[in-house]
N, C-alpha and C. Protein backbone atom coordinates (compact mmCIF):
# COMPACT_ATOMS: atom_id res chain seq x y z
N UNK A 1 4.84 78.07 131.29
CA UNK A 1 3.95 78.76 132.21
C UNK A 1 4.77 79.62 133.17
N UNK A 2 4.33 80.80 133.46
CA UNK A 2 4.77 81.85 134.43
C UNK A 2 4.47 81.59 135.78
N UNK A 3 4.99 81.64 136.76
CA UNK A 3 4.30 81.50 137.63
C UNK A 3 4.84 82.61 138.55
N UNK A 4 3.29 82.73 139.52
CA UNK A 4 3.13 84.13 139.84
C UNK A 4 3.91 84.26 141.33
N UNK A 5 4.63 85.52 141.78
CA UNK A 5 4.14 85.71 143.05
C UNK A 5 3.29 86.00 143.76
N UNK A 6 3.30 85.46 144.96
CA UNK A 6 2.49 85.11 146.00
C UNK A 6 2.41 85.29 147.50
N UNK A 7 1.97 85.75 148.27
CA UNK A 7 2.43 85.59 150.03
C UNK A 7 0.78 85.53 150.67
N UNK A 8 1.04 85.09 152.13
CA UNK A 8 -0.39 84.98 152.41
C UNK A 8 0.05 85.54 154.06
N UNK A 9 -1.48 85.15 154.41
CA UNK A 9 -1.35 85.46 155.79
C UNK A 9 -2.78 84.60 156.71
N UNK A 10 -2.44 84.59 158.09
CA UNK A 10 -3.41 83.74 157.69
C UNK A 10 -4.29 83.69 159.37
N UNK A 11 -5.29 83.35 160.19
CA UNK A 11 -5.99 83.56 161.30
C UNK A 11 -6.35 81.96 161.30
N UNK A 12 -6.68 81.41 162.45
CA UNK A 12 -7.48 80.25 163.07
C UNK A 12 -8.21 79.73 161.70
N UNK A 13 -9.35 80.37 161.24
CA UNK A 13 -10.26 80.27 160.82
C UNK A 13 -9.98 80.35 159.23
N UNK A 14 -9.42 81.10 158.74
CA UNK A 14 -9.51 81.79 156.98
C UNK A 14 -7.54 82.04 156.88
N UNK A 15 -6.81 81.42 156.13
CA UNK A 15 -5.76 82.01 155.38
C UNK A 15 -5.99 82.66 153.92
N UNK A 16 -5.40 83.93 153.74
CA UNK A 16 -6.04 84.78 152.75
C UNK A 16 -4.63 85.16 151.76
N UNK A 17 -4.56 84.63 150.30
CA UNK A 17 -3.70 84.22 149.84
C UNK A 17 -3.69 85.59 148.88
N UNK A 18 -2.61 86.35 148.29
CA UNK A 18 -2.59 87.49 147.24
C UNK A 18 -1.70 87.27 146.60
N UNK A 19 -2.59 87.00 145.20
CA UNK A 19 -1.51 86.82 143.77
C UNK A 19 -0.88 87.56 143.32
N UNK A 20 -0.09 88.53 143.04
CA UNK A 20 0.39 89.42 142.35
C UNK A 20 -0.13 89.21 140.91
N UNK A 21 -1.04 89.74 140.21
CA UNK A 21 -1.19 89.65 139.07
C UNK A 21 -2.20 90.42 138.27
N UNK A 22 -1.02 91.88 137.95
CA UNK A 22 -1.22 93.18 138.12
C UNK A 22 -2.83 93.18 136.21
N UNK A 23 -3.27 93.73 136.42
CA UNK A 23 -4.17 93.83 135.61
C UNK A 23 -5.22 92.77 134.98
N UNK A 24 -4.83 91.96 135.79
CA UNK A 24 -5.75 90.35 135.46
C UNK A 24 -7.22 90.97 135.26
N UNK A 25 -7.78 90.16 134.16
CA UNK A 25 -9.31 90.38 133.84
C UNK A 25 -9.85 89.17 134.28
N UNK A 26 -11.17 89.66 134.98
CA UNK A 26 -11.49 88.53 135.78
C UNK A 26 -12.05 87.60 135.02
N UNK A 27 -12.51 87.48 133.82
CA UNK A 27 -13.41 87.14 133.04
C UNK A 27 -12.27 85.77 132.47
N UNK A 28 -10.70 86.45 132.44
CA UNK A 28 -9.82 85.45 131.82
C UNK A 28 -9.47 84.62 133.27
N UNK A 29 -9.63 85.03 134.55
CA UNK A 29 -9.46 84.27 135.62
C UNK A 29 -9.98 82.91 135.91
N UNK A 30 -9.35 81.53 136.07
CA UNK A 30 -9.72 80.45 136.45
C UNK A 30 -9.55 80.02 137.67
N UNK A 31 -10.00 79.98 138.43
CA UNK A 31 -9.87 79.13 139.70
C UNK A 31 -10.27 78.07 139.91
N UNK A 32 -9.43 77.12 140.74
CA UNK A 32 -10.49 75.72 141.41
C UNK A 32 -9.72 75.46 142.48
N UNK A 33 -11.11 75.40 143.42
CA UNK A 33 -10.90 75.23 145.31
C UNK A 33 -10.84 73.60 144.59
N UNK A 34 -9.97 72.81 145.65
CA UNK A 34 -10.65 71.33 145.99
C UNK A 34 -9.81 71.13 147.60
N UNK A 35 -10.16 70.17 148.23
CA UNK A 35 -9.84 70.42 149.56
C UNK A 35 -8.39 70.80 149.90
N UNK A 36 -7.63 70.04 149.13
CA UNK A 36 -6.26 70.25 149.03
C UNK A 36 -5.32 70.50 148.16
N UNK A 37 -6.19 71.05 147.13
CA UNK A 37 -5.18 71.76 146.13
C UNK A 37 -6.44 72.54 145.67
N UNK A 38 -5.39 73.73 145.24
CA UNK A 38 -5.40 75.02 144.88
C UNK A 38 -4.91 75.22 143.31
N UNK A 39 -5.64 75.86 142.03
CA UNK A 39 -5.33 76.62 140.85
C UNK A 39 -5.77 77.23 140.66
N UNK A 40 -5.20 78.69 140.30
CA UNK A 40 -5.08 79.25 139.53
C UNK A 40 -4.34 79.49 137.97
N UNK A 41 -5.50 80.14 137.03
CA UNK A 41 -5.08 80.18 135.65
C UNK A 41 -5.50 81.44 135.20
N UNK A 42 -4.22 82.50 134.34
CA UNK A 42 -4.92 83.62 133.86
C UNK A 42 -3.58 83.44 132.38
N UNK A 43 -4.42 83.17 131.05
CA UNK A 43 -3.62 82.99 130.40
C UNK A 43 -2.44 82.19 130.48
N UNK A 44 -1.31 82.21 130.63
CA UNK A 44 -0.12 81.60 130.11
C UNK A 44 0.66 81.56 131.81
N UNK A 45 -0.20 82.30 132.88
CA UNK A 45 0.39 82.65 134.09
C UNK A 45 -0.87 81.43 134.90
N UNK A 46 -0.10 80.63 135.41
CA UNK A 46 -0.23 80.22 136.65
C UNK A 46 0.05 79.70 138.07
N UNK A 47 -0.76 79.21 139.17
CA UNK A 47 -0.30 79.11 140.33
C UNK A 47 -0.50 77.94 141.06
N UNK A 48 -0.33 76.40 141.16
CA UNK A 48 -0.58 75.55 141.33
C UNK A 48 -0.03 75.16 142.98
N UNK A 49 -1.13 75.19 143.66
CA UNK A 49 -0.60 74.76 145.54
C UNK A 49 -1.39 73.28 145.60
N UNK A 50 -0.27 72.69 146.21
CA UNK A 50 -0.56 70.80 146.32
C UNK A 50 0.41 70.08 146.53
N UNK A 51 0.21 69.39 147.98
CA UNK A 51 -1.13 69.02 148.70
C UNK A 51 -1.29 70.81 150.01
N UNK A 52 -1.93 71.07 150.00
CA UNK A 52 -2.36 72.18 150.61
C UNK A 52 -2.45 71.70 152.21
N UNK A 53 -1.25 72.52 152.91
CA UNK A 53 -1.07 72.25 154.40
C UNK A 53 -2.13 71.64 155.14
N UNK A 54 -3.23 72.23 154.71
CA UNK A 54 -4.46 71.98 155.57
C UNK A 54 -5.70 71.67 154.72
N UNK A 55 -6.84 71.17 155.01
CA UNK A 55 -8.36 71.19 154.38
C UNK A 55 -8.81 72.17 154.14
N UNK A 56 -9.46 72.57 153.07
CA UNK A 56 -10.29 73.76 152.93
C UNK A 56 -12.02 73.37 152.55
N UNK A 57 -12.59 74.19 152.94
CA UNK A 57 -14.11 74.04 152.18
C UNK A 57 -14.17 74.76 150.81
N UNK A 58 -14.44 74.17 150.14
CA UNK A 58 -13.95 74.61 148.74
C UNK A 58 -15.50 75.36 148.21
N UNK A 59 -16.50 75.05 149.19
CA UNK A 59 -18.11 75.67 149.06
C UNK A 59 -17.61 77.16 149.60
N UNK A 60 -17.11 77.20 150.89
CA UNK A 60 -17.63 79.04 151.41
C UNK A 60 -15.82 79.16 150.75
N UNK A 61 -14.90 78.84 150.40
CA UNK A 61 -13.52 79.59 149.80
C UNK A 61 -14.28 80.69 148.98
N UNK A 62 -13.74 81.81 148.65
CA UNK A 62 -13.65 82.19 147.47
C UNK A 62 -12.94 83.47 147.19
N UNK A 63 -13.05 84.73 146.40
CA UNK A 63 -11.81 85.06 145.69
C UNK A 63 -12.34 86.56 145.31
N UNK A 64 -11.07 87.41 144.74
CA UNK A 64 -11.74 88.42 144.23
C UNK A 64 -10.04 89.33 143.13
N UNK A 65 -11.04 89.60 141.97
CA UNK A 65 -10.10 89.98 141.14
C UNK A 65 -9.68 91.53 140.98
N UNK A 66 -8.62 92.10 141.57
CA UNK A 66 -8.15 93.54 141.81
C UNK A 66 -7.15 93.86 141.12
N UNK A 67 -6.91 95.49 140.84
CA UNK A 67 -6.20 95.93 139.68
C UNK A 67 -4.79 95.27 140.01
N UNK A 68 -4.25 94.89 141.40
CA UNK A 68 -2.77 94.88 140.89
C UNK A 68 -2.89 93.21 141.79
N UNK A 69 -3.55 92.81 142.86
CA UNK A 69 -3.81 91.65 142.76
C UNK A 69 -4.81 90.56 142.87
N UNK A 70 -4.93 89.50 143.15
CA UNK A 70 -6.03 88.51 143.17
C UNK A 70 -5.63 88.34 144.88
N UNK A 71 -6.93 88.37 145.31
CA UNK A 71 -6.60 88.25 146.95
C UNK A 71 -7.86 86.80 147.35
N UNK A 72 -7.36 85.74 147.68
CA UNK A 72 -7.53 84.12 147.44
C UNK A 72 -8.08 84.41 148.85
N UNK A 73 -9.47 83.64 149.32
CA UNK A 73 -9.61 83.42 150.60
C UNK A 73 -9.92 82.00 151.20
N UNK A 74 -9.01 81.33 151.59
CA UNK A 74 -9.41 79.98 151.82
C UNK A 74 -10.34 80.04 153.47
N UNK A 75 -11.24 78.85 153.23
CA UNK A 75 -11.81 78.45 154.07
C UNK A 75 -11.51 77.66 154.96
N UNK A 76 -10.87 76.87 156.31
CA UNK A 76 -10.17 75.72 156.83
C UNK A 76 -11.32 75.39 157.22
N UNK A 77 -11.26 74.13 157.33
CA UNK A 77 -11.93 72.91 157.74
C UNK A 77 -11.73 72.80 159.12
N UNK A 78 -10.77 72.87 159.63
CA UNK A 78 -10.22 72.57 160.83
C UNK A 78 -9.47 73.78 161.25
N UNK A 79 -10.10 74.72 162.44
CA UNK A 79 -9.69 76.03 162.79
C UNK A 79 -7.91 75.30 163.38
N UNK A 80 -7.35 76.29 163.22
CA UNK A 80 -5.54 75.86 163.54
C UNK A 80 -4.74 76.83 162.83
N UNK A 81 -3.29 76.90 162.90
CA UNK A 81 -2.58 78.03 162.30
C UNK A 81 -1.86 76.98 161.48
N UNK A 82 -1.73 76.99 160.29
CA UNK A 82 -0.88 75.74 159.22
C UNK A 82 0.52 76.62 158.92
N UNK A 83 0.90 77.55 159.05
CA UNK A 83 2.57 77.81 159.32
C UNK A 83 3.24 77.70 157.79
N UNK A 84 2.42 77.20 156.87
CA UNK A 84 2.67 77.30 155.62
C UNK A 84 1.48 77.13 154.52
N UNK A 85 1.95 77.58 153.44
CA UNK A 85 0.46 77.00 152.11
C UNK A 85 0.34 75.57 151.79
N UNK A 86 1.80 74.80 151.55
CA UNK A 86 1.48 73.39 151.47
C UNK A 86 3.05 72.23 152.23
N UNK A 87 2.16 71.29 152.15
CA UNK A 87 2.72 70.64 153.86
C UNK A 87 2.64 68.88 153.23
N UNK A 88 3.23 67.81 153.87
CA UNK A 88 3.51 66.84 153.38
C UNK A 88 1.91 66.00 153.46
N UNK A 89 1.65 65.50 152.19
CA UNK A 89 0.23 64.18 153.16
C UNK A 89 0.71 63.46 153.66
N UNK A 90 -0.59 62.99 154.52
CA UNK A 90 -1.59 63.16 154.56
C UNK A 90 -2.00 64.47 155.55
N UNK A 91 -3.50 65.14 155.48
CA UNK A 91 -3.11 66.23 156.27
C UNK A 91 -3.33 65.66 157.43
N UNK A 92 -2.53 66.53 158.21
CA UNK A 92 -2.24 66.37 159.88
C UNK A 92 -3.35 66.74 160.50
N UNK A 93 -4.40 67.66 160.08
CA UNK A 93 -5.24 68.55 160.38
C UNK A 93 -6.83 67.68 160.19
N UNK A 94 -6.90 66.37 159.22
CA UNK A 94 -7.83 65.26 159.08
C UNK A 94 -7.68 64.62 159.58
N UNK A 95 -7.60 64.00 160.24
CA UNK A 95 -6.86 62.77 160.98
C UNK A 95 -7.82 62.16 161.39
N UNK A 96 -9.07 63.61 162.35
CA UNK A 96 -9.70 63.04 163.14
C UNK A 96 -10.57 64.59 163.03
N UNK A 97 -12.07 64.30 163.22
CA UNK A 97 -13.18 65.43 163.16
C UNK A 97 -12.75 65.86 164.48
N UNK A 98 -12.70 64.79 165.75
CA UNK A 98 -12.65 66.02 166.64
C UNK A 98 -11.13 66.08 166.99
N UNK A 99 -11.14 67.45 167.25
CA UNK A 99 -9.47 67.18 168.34
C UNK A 99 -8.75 66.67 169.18
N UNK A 100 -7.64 66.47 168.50
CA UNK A 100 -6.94 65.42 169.63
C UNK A 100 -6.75 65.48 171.07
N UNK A 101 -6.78 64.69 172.17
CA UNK A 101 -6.05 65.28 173.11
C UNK A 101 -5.52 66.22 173.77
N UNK A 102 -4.15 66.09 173.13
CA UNK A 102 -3.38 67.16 173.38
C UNK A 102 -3.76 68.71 173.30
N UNK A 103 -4.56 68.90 171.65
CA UNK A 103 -4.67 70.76 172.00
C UNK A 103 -6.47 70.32 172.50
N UNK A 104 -6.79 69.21 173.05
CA UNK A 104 -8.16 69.55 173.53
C UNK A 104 -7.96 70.75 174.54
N UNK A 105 -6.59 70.67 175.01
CA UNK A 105 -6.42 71.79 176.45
C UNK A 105 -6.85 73.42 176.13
N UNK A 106 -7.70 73.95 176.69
CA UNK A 106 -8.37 74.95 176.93
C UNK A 106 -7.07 75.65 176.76
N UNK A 107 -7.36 76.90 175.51
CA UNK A 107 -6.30 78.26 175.78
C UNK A 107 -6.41 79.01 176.67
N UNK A 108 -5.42 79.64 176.98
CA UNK A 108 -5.17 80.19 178.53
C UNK A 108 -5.01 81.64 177.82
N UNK A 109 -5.83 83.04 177.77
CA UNK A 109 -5.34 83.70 176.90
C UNK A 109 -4.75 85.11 178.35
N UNK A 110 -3.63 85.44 177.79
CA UNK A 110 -2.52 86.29 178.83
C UNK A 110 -3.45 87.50 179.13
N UNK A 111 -4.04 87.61 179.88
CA UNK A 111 -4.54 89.34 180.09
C UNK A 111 -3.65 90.41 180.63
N UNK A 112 -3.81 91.79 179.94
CA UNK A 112 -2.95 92.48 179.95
C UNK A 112 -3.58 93.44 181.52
N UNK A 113 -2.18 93.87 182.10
CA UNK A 113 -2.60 94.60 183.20
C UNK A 113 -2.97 96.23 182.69
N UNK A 114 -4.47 96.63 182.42
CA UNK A 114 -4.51 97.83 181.42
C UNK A 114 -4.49 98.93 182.50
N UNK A 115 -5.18 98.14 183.81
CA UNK A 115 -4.47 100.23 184.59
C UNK A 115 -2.87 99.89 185.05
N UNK A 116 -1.83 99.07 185.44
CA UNK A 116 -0.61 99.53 185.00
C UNK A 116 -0.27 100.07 183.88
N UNK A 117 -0.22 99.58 182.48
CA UNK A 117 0.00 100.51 181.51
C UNK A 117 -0.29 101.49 181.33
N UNK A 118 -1.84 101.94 181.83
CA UNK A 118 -2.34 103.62 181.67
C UNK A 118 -1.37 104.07 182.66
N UNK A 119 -1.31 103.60 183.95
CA UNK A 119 -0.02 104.43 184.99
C UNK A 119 1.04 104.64 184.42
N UNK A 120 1.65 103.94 183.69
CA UNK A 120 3.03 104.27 183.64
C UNK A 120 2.89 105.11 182.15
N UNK A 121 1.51 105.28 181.51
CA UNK A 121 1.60 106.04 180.45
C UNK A 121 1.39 107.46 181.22
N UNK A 122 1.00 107.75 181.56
CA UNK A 122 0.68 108.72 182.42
C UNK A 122 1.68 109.44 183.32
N UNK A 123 2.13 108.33 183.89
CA UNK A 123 3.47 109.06 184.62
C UNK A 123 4.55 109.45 183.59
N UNK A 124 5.16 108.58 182.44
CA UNK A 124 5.67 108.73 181.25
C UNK A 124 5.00 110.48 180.62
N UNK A 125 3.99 110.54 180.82
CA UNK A 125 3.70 112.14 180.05
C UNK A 125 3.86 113.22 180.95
N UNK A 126 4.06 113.25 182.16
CA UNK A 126 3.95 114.49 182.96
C UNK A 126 4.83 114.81 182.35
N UNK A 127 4.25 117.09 182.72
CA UNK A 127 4.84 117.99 182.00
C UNK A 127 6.37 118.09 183.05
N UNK A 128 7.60 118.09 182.19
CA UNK A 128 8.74 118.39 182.80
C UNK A 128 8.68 119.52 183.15
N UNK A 129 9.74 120.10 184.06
CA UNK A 129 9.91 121.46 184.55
C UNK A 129 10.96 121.90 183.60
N UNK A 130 11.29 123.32 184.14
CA UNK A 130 11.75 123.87 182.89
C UNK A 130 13.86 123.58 183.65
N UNK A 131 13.68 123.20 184.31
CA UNK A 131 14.88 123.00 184.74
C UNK A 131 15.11 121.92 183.97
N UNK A 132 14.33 120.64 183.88
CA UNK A 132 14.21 119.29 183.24
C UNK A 132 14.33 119.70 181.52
N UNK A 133 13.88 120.42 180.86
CA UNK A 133 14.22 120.94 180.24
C UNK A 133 13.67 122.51 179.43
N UNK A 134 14.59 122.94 179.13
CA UNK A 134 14.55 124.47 178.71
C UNK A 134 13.49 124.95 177.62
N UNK A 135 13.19 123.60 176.69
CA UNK A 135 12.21 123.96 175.92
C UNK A 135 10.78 123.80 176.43
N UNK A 136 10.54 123.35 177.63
CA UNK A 136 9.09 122.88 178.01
C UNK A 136 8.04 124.33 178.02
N UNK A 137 7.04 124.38 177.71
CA UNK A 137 6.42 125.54 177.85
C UNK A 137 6.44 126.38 176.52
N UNK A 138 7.18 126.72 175.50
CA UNK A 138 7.35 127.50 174.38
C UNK A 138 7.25 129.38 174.98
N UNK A 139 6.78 130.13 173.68
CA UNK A 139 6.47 131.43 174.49
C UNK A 139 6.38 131.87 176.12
N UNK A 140 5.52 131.49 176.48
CA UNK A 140 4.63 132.12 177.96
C UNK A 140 5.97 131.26 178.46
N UNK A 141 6.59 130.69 178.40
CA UNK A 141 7.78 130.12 179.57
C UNK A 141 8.91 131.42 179.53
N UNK A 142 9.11 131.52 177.62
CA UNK A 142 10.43 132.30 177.90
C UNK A 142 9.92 133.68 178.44
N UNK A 143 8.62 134.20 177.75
CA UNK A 143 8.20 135.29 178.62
C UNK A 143 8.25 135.31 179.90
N UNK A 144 7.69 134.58 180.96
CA UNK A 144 8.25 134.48 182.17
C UNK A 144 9.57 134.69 182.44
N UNK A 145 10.43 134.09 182.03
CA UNK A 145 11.76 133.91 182.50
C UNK A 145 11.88 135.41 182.29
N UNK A 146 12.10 135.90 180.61
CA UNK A 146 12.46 137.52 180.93
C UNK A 146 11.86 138.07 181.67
N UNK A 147 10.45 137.83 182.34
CA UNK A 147 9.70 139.13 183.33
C UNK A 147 10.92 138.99 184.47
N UNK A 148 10.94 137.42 184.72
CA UNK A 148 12.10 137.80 186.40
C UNK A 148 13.24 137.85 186.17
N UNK A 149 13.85 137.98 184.76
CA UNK A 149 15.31 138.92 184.87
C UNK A 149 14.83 140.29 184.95
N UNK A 150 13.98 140.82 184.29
CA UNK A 150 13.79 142.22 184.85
C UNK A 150 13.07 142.93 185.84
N UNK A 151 12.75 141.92 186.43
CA UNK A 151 12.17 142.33 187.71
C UNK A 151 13.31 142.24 188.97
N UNK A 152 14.32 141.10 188.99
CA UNK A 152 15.15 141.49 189.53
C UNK A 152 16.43 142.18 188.83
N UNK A 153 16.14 142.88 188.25
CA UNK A 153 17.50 143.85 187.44
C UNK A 153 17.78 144.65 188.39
N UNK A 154 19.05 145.02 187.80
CA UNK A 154 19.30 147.15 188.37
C UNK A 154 19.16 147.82 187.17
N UNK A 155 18.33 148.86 187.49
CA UNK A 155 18.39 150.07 186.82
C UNK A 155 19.06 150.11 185.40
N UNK A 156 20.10 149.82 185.16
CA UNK A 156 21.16 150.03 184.22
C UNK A 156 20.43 148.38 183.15
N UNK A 157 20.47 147.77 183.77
CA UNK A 157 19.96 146.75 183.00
C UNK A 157 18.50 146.70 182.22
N UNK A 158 18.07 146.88 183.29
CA UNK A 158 16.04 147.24 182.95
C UNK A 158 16.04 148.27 181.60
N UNK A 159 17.00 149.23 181.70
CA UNK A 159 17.13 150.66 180.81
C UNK A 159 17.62 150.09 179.23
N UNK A 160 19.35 148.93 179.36
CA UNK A 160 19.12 148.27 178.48
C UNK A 160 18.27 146.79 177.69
N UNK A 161 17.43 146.50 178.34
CA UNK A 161 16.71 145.72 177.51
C UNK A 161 15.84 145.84 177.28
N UNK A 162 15.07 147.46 177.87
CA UNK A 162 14.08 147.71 176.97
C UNK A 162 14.10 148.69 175.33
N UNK A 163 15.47 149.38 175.59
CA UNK A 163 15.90 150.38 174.57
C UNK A 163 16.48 148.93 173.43
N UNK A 164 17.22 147.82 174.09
CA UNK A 164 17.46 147.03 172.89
C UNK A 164 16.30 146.25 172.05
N UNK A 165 15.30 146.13 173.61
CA UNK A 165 14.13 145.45 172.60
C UNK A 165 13.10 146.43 171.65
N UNK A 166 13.11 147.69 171.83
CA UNK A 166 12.31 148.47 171.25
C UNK A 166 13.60 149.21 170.34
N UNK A 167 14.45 149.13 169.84
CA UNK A 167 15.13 149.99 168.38
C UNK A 167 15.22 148.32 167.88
N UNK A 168 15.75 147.40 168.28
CA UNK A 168 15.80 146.26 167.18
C UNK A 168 14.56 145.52 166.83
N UNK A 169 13.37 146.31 167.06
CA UNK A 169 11.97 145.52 166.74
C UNK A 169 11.58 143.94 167.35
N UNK A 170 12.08 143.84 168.57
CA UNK A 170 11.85 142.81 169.24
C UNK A 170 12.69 141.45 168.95
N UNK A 171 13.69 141.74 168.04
CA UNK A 171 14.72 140.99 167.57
C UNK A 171 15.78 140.58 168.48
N UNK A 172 16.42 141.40 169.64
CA UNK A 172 17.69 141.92 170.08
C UNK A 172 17.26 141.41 171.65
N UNK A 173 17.99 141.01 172.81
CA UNK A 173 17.47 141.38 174.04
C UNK A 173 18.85 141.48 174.83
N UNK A 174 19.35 142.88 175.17
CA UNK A 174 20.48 142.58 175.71
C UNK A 174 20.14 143.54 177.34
N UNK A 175 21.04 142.69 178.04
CA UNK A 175 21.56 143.33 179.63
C UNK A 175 22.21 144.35 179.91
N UNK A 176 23.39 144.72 178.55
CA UNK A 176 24.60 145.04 178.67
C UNK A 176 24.07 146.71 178.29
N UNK A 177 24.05 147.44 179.32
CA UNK A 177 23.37 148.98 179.44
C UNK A 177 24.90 149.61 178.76
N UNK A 178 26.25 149.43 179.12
CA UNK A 178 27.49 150.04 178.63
C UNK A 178 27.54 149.80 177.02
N UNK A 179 27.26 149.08 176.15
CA UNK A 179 27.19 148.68 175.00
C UNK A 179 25.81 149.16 174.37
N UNK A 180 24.93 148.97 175.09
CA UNK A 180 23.67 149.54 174.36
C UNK A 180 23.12 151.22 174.55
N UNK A 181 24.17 151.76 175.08
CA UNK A 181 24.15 153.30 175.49
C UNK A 181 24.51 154.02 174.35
N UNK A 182 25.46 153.45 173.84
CA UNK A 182 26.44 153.91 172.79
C UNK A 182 25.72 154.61 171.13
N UNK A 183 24.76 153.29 170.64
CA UNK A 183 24.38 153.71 169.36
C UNK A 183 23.13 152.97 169.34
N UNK A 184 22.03 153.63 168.28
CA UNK A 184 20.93 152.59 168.09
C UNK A 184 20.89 150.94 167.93
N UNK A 185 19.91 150.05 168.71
CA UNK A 185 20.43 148.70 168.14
C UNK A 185 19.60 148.31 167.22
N UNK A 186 20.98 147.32 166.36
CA UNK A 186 20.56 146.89 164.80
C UNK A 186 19.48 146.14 165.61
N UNK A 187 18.49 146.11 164.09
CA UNK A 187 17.20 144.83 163.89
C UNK A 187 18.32 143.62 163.20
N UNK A 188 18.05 142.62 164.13
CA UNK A 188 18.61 141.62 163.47
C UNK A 188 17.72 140.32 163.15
N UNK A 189 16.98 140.04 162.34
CA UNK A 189 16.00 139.52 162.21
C UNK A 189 16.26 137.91 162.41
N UNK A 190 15.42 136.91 162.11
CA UNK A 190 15.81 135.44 162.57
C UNK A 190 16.64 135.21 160.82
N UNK A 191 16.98 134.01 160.92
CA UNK A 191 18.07 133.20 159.94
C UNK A 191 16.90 133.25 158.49
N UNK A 192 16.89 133.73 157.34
CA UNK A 192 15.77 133.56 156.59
C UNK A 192 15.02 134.25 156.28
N UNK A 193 14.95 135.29 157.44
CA UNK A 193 13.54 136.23 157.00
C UNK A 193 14.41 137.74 157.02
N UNK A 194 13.51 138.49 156.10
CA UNK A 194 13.67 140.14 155.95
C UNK A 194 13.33 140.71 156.82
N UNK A 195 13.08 142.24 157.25
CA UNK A 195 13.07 143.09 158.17
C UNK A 195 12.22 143.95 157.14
N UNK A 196 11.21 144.18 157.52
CA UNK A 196 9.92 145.40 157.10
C UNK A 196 9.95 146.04 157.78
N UNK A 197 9.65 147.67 157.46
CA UNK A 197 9.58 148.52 158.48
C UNK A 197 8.14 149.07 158.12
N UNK A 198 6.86 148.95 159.09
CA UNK A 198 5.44 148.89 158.54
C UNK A 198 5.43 150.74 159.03
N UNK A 199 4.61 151.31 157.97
CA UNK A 199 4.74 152.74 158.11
C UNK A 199 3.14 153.29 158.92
């Protein structure tokens, strides 16, 4: 016999077990709940759990057969977290219908402080300045920035960065009026792309 892999997971109430057992026809699928043991049978492949950590109701358990696995839903008898599929007898979890003592104690459940966290999410998102950093803002930032280099320019400057930005097709942006006096400026396009000249 093969036997399959397996992992589970599991809540208070229901641990929910998945067979790996890729194309199983449900029709060849065998199962049997009993309180503390568990089989499965598909052909020549099976999965035998016993003694099963905890009690199950073997009436509301039940199961469902999927292309790549079998996903097992046990029922507990006794709401609790069992920390594994199977565990030494007798179960620890029968002992006694009602609860013991000890977890009779009322859960204490942690409440989260949700307007600190929105604060500090909040303070965490304010928009940086552009001093904070250089990329904040995209376009309309760097546009700004060039309006107040050329608004406080001289003459000589203002003259070259508009002659560099208008012969290199908005490619080019230079200050330097002694260098850009000289000859038309190249289009130098970004890393990747061509240069069209639209007629």
């Amino acid at each position: 016999m093969a036997t399959l892999r397996h992992e589970f997971y599991e809540t208070d109430d229901k641990l929910t077990l998945s067979i790996f057992d890729r194309g199983a026809d449900p029709a060849q699928v065998s199962i049997a709940f009993l309180p503390r043991k568990f089989t499965y049978t598909n052909g020549d492949k099976e999965l035998v759990l016993e003694p099963l950590k905890g009690q199950i109701d073997p009436s509301t358990s039940d199961y469902t057969v999927g292309k790549v696995k079998v996903e097992v839903r046990f029922a507990k008898r006794n709401p609790g977290r069992w920390g594994g599929l199977i565990g030494d007898s007798p179960d620890p979890l029968a002992n006694s219908a009602a609860p013991a003592a000890s977890s009779a104690a009322p859960r204490v459940r942690q409440q989260k402080n949700w307007e600190g966290i929105t604060t500090e999410i909040l303070s965490s998102e304010k928009e940086k300045t552009t001093d904070q950093d250089p990329n904040v803002g995209g376009d309309s930032t760097l546009n700004g920035f060039f309006q107040k280099i050329f608004k406080d320019a001289d003459e000589d400057t203002k003259r070259a960065m508009m002659k560099s930005y208008q012969e290199s097709g908005g490619t080019t942006l230079s200050t330097n009026w002694e260098e850009v006096k000289k000859a038309p400026v190249e289009v130098k396009p970004p890393a990747g792309s061509e240069w069209k000249k639209w007629n």
